[in-house]
N, C-alpha and C. Protein backbone atom coordinates (compact mmCIF):
# COMPACT_ATOMS: atom_id res chain seq x y z
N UNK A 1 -96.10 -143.98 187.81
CA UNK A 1 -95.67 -145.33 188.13
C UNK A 1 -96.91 -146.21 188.30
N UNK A 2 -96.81 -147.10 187.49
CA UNK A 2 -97.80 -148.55 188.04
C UNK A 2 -97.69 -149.62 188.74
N UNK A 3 -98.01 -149.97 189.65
CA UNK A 3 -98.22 -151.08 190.47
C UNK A 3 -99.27 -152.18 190.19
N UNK A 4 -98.53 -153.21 189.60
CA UNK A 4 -99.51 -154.37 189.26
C UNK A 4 -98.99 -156.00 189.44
N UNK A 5 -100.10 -156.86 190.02
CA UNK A 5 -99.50 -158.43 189.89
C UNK A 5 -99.45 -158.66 188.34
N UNK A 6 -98.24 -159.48 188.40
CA UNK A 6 -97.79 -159.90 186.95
C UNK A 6 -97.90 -161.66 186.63
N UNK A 7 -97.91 -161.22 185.48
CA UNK A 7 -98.58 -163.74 185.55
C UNK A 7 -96.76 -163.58 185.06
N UNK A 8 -97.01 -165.05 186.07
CA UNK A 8 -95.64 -166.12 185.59
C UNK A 8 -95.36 -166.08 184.29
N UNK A 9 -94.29 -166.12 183.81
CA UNK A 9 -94.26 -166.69 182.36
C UNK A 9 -94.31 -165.23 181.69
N UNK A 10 -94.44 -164.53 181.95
CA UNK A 10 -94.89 -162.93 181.05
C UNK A 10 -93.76 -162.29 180.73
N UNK A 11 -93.76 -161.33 179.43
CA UNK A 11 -92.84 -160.21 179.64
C UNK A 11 -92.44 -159.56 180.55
N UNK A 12 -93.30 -159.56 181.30
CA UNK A 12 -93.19 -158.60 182.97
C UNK A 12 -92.01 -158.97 183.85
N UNK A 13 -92.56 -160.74 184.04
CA UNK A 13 -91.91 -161.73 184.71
C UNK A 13 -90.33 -161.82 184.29
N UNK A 14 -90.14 -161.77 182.87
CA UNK A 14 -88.99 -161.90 182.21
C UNK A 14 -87.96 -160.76 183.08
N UNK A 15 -88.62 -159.38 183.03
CA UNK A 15 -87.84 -158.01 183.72
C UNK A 15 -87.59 -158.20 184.86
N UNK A 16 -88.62 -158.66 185.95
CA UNK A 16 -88.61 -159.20 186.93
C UNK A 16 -87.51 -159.95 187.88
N UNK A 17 -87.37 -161.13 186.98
CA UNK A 17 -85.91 -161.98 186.97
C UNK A 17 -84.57 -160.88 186.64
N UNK A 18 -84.99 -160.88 185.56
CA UNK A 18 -83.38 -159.62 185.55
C UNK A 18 -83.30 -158.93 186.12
N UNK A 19 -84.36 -158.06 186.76
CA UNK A 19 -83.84 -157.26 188.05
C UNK A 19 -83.23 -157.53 188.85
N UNK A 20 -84.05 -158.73 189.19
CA UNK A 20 -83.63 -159.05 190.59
C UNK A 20 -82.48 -160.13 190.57
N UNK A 21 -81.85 -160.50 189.21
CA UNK A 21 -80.64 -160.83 189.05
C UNK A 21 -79.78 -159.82 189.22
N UNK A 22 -79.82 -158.68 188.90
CA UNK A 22 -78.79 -157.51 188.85
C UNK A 22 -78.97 -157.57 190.26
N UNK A 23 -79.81 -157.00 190.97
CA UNK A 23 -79.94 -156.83 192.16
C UNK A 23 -79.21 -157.17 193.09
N UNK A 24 -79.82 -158.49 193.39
CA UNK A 24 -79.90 -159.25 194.82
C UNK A 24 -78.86 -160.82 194.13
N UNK A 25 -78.91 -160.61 192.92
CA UNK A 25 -78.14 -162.36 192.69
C UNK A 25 -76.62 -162.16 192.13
N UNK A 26 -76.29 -161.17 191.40
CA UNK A 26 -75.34 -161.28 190.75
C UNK A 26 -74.05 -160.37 191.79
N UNK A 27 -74.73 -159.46 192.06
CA UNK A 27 -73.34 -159.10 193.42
C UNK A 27 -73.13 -160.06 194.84
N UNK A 28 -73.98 -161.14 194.56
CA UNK A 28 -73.35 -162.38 195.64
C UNK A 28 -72.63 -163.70 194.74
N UNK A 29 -73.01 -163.27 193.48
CA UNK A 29 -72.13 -164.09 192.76
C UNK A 29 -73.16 -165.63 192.23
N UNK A 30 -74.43 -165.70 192.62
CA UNK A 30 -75.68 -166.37 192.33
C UNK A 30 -76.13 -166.09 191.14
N UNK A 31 -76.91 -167.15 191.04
CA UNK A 31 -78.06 -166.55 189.93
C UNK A 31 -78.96 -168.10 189.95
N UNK A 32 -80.50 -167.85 189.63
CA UNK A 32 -81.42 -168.43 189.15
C UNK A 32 -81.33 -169.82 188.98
N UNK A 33 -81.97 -170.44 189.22
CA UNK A 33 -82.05 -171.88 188.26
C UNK A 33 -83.50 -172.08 188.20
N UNK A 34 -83.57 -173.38 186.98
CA UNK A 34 -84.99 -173.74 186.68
C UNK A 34 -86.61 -173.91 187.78
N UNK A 35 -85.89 -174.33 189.22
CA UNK A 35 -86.60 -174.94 189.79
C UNK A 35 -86.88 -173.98 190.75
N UNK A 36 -85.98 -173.18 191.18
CA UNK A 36 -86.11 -171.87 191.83
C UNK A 36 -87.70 -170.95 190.69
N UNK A 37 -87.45 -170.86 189.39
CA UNK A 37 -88.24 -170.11 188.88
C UNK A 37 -90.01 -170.74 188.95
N UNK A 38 -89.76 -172.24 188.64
CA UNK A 38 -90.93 -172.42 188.39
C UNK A 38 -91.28 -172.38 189.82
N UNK A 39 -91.00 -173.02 191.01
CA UNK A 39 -91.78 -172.56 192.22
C UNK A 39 -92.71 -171.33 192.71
N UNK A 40 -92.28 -170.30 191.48
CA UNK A 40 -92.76 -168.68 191.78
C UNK A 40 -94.19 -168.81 191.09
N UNK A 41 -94.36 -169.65 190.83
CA UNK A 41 -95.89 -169.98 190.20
C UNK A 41 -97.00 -169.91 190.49
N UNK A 42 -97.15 -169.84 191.56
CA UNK A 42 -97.97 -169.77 193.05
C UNK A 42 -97.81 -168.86 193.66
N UNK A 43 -96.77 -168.22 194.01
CA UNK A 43 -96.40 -166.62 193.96
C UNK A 43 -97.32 -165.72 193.76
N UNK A 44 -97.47 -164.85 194.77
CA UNK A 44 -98.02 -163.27 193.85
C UNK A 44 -96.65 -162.57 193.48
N UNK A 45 -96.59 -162.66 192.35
CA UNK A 45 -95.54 -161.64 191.53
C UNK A 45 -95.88 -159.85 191.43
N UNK A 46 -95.19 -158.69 191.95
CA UNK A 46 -95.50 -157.96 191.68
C UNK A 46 -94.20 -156.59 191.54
N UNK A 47 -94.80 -155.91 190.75
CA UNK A 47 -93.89 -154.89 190.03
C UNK A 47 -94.00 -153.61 189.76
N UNK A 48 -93.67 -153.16 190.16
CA UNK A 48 -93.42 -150.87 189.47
C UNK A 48 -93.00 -150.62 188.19
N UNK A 49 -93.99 -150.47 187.66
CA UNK A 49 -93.24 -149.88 186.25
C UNK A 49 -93.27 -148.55 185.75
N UNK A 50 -92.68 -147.93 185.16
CA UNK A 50 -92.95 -146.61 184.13
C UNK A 50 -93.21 -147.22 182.82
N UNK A 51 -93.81 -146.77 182.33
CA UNK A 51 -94.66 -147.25 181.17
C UNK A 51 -94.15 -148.55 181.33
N UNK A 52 -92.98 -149.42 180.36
CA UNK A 52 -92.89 -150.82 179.77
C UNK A 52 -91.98 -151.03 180.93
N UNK A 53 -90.91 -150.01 181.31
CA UNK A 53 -89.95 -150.41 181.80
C UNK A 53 -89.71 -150.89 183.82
N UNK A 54 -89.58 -151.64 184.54
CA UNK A 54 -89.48 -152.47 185.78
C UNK A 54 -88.83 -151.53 186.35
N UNK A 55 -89.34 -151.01 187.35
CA UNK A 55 -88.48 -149.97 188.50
C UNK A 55 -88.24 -150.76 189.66
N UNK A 56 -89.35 -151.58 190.18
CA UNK A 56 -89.33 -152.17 191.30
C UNK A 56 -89.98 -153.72 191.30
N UNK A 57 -90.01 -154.97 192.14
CA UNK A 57 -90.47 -155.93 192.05
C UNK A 57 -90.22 -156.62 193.85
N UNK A 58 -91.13 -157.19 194.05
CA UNK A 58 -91.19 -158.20 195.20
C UNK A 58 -91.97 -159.19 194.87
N UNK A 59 -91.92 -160.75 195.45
CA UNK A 59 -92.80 -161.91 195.55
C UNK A 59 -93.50 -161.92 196.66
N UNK A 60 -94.70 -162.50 196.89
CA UNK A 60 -95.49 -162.85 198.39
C UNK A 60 -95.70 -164.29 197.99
N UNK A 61 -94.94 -164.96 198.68
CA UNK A 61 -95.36 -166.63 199.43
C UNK A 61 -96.34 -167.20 200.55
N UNK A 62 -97.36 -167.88 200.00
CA UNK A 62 -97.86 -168.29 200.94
C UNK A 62 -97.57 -168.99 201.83
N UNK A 63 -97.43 -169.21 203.53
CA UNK A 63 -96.87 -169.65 204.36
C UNK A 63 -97.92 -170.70 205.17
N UNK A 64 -99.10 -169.92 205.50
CA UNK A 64 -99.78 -170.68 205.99
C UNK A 64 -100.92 -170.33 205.89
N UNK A 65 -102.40 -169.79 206.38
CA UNK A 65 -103.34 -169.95 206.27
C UNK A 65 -104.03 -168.09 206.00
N UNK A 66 -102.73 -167.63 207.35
CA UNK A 66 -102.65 -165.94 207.76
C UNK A 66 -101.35 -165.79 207.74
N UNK A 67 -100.11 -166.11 207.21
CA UNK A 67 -98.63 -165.61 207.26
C UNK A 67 -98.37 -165.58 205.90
N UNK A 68 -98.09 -164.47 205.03
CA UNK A 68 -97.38 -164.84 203.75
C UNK A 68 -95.83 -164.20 204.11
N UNK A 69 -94.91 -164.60 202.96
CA UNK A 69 -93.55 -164.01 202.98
C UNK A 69 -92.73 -163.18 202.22
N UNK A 70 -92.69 -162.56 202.06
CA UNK A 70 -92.25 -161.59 201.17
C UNK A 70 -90.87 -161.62 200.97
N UNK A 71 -90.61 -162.06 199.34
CA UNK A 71 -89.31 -162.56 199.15
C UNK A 71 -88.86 -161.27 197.46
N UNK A 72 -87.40 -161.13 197.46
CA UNK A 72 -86.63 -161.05 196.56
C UNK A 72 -87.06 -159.38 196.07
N UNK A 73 -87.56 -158.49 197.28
CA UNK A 73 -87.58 -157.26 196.81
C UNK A 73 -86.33 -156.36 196.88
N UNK A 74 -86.78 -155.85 195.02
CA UNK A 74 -85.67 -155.48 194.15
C UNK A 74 -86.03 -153.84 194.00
N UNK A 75 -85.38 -152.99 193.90
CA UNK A 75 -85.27 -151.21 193.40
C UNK A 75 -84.48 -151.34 192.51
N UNK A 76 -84.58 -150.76 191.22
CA UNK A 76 -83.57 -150.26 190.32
C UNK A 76 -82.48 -149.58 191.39
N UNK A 77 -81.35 -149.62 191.00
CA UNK A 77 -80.47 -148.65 191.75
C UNK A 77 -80.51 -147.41 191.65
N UNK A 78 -81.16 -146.97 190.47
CA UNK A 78 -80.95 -145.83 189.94
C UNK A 78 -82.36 -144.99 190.23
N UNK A 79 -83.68 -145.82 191.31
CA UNK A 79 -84.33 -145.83 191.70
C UNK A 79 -84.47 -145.93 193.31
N UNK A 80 -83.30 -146.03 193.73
CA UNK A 80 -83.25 -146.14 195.46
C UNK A 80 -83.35 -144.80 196.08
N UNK A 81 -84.43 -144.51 197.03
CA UNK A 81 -84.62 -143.52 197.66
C UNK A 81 -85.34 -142.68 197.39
N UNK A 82 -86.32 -142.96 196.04
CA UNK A 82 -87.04 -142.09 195.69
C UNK A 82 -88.51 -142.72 196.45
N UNK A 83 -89.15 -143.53 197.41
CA UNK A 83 -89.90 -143.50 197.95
C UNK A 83 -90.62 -144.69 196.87
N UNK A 84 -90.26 -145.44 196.08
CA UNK A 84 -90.73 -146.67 195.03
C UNK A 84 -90.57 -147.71 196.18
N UNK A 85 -89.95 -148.25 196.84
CA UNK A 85 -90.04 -148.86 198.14
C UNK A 85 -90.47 -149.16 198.73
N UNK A 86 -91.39 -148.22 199.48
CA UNK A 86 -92.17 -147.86 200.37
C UNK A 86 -93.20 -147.81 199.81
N UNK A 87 -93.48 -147.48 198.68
CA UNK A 87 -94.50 -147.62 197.95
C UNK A 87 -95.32 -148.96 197.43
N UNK A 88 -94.27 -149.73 197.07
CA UNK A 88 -94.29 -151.04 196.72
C UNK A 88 -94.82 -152.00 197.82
N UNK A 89 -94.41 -151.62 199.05
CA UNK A 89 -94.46 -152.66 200.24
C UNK A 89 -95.72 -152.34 200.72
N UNK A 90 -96.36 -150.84 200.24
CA UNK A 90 -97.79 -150.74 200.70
C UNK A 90 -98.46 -151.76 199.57
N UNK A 91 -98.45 -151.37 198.73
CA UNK A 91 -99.27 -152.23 197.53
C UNK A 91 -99.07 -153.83 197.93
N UNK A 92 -97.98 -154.05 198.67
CA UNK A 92 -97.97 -155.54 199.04
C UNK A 92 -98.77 -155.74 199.78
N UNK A 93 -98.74 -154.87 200.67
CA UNK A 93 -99.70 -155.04 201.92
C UNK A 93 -101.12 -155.15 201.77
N UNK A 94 -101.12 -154.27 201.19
CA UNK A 94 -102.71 -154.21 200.23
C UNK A 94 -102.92 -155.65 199.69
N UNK A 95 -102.46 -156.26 198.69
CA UNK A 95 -102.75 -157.26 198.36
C UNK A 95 -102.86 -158.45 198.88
N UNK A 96 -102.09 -158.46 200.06
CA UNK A 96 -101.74 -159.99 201.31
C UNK A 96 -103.01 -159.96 201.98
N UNK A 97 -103.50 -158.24 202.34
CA UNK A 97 -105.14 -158.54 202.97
C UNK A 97 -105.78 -158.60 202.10
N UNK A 98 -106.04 -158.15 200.72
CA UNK A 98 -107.26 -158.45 199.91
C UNK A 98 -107.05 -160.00 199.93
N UNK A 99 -106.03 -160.75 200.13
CA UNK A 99 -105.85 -161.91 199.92
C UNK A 99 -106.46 -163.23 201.36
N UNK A 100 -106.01 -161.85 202.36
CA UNK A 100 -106.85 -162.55 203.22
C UNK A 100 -105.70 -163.35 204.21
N UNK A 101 -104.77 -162.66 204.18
CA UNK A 101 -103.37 -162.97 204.69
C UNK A 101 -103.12 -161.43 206.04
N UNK A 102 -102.85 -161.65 207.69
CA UNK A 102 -102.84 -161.06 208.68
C UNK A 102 -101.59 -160.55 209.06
N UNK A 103 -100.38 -161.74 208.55
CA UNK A 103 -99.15 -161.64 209.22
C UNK A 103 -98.15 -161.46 208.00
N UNK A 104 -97.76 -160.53 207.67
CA UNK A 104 -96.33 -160.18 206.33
C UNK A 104 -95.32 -160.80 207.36
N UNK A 105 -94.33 -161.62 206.56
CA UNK A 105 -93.47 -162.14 207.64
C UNK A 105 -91.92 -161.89 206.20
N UNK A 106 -90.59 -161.88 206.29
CA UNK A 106 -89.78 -161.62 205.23
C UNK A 106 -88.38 -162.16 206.30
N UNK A 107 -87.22 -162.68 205.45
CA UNK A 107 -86.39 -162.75 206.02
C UNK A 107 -85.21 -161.45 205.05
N UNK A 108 -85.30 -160.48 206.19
CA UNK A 108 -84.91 -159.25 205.86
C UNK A 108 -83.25 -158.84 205.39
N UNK A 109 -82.42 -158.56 204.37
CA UNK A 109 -81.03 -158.38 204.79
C UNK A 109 -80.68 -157.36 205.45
N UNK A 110 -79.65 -157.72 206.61
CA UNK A 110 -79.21 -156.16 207.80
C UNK A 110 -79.09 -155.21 207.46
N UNK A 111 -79.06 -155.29 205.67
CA UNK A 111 -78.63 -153.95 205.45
C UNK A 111 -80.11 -152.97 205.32
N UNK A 112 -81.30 -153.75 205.20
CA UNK A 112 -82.62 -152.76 204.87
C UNK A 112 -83.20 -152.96 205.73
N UNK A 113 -82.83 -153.55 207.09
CA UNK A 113 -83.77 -153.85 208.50
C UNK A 113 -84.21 -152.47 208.85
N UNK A 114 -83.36 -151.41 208.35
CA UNK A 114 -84.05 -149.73 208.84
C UNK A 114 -85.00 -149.57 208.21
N UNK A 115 -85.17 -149.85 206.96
CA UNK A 115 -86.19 -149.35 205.86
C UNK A 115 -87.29 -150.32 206.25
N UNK A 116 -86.87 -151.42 206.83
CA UNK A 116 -88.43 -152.02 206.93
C UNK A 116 -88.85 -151.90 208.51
N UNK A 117 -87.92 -151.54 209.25
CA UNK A 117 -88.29 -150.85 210.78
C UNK A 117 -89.34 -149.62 210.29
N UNK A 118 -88.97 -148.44 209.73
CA UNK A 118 -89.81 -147.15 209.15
C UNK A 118 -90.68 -147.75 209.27
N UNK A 119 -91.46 -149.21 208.33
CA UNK A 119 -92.60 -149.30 207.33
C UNK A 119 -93.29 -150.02 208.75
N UNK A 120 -92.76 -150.55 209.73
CA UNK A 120 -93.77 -150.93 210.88
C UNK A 120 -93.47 -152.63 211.30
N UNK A 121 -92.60 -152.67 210.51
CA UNK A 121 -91.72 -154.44 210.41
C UNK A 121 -90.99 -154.72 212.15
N UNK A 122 -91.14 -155.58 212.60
CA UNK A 122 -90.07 -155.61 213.51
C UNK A 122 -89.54 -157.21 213.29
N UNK A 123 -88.48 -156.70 214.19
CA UNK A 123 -87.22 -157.90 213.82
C UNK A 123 -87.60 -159.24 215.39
N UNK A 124 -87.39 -160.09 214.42
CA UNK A 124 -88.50 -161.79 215.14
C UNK A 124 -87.23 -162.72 215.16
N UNK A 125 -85.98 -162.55 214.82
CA UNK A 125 -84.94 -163.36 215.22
C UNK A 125 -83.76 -162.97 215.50
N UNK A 126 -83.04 -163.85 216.05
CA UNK A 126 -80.96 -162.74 215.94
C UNK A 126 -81.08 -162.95 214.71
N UNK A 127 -79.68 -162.67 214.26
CA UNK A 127 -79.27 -162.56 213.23
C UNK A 127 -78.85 -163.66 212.83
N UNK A 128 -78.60 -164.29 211.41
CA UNK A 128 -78.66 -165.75 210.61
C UNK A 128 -77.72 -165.31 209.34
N UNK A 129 -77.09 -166.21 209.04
CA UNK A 129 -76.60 -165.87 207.54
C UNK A 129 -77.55 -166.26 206.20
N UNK A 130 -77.89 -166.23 205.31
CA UNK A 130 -78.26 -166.44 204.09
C UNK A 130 -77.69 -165.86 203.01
N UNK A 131 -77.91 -166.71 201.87
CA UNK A 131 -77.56 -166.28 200.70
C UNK A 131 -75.86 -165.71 201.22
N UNK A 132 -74.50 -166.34 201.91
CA UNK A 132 -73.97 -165.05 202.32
C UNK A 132 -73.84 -164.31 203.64
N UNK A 133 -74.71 -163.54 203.12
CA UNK A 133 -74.85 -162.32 203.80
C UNK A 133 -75.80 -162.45 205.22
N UNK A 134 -75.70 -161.66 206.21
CA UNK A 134 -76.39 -160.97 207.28
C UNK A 134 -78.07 -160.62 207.10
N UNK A 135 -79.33 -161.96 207.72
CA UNK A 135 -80.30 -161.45 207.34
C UNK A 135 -81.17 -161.48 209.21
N UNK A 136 -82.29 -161.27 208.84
CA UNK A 136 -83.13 -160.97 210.51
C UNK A 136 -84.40 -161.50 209.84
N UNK A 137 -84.98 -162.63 210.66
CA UNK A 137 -86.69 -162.65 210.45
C UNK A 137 -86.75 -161.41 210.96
N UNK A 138 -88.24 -160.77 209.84
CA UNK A 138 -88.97 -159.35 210.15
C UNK A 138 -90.29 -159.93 210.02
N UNK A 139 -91.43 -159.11 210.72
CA UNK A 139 -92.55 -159.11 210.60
C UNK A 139 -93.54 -158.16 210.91
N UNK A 140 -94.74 -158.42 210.24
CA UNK A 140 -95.66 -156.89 210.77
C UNK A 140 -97.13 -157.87 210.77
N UNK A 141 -98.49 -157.16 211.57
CA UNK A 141 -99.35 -157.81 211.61
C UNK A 141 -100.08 -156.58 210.58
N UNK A 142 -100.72 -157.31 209.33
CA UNK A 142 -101.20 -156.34 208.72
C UNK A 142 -103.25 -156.36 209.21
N UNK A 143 -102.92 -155.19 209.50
CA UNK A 143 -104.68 -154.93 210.00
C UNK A 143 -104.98 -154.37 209.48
C-alpha cells in the first residue's frame, strides 16, 4: 500500500471524489458540487493506494496557524478493518507536523468516535447533527 498527497485536479483526485461519493455522500443521499470541489485546492489531499487503485482517502484543512481539520475520511468497504485507517490517520499526522500544524481537530461521525478514541482523539463537544447524521468535535494535540 502507498500513502501519498495527491494534486487537485489529478487522476488520483478524480478516485478520491468517487470514493468518497460512494462512501460518505451517496448513502445520505448527497453528492458534490462545483464549489465544494474547488475549495479542496488548498487542501492537503491524501490517499492509499494499491498500485493504481484508491483504498483509502482523507483531506487536512487549514484552520488556523496550529489547528488543521481533517475532513471526508473514506475506507473502501471492502477495506474496513484491515488496519488502512489507522494507518492513514498516522500518515496524516505525519504530514500536519511536517506541516507545522500542533492541533488535528475533525468533526467526527458517532459512528467512528471509537476508532478515533483508539488513535488518541478525544471528543471536544456534545453531540450536533451534520450532514444528517450524529457527529462530535474530536481532537488530538499532535506532538
Amino acid at each position: 500500500m502507498a500513502l501519498k498527497i495527491i494534486d487537485h485536479g489529478s487522476k488520483e483526485y478524480q478516485q478520491m471524489i468517487d470514493l468518497r461519493n460512494d462512501i460518505l455522500r451517496k448513502p445520505l443521499g448527497l453528492s458534490f458540487n462545483k464549489e465544494e470541489l474547488d475549495r479542496e485546492k488548498e487542501d492537503i489531499l491524501i490517499g492509499a493506494f494499491d498500485d493504481e487503485k484508491i483504498l483509502a482517502c482523507c483531506l487536512l484543512t487549514k484552520m488556523d496557524s496550529i489547528t488543521c481539520k481533517l475532513r471526508q475520511m473514506a475506507v473502501q468497504n471492502s477495506q474496513q478493518g484491515k488496519g488502512i485507517g489507522a494507518t492513514m490517520m498516522n500518515f496524516a499526522e505525519n504530514v500536519a507536523r511536517d506541516r507545522g500544524f500542533r492541533i488535528m481537530a475533525m468533526h467526527a461521525r458517532k459512528t467512528a468516535a471509537g476508532f478515533y478514541e483508539k488513535l488518541g482523539y478525544k471528543v471536544a463537544s456534545d453531540e450536533f447533527e451534520e450532514v444528517t447524521i450524529p457527529h462530535y468535535v474530536m481532537q488530538k494535540e499532535l506532538i
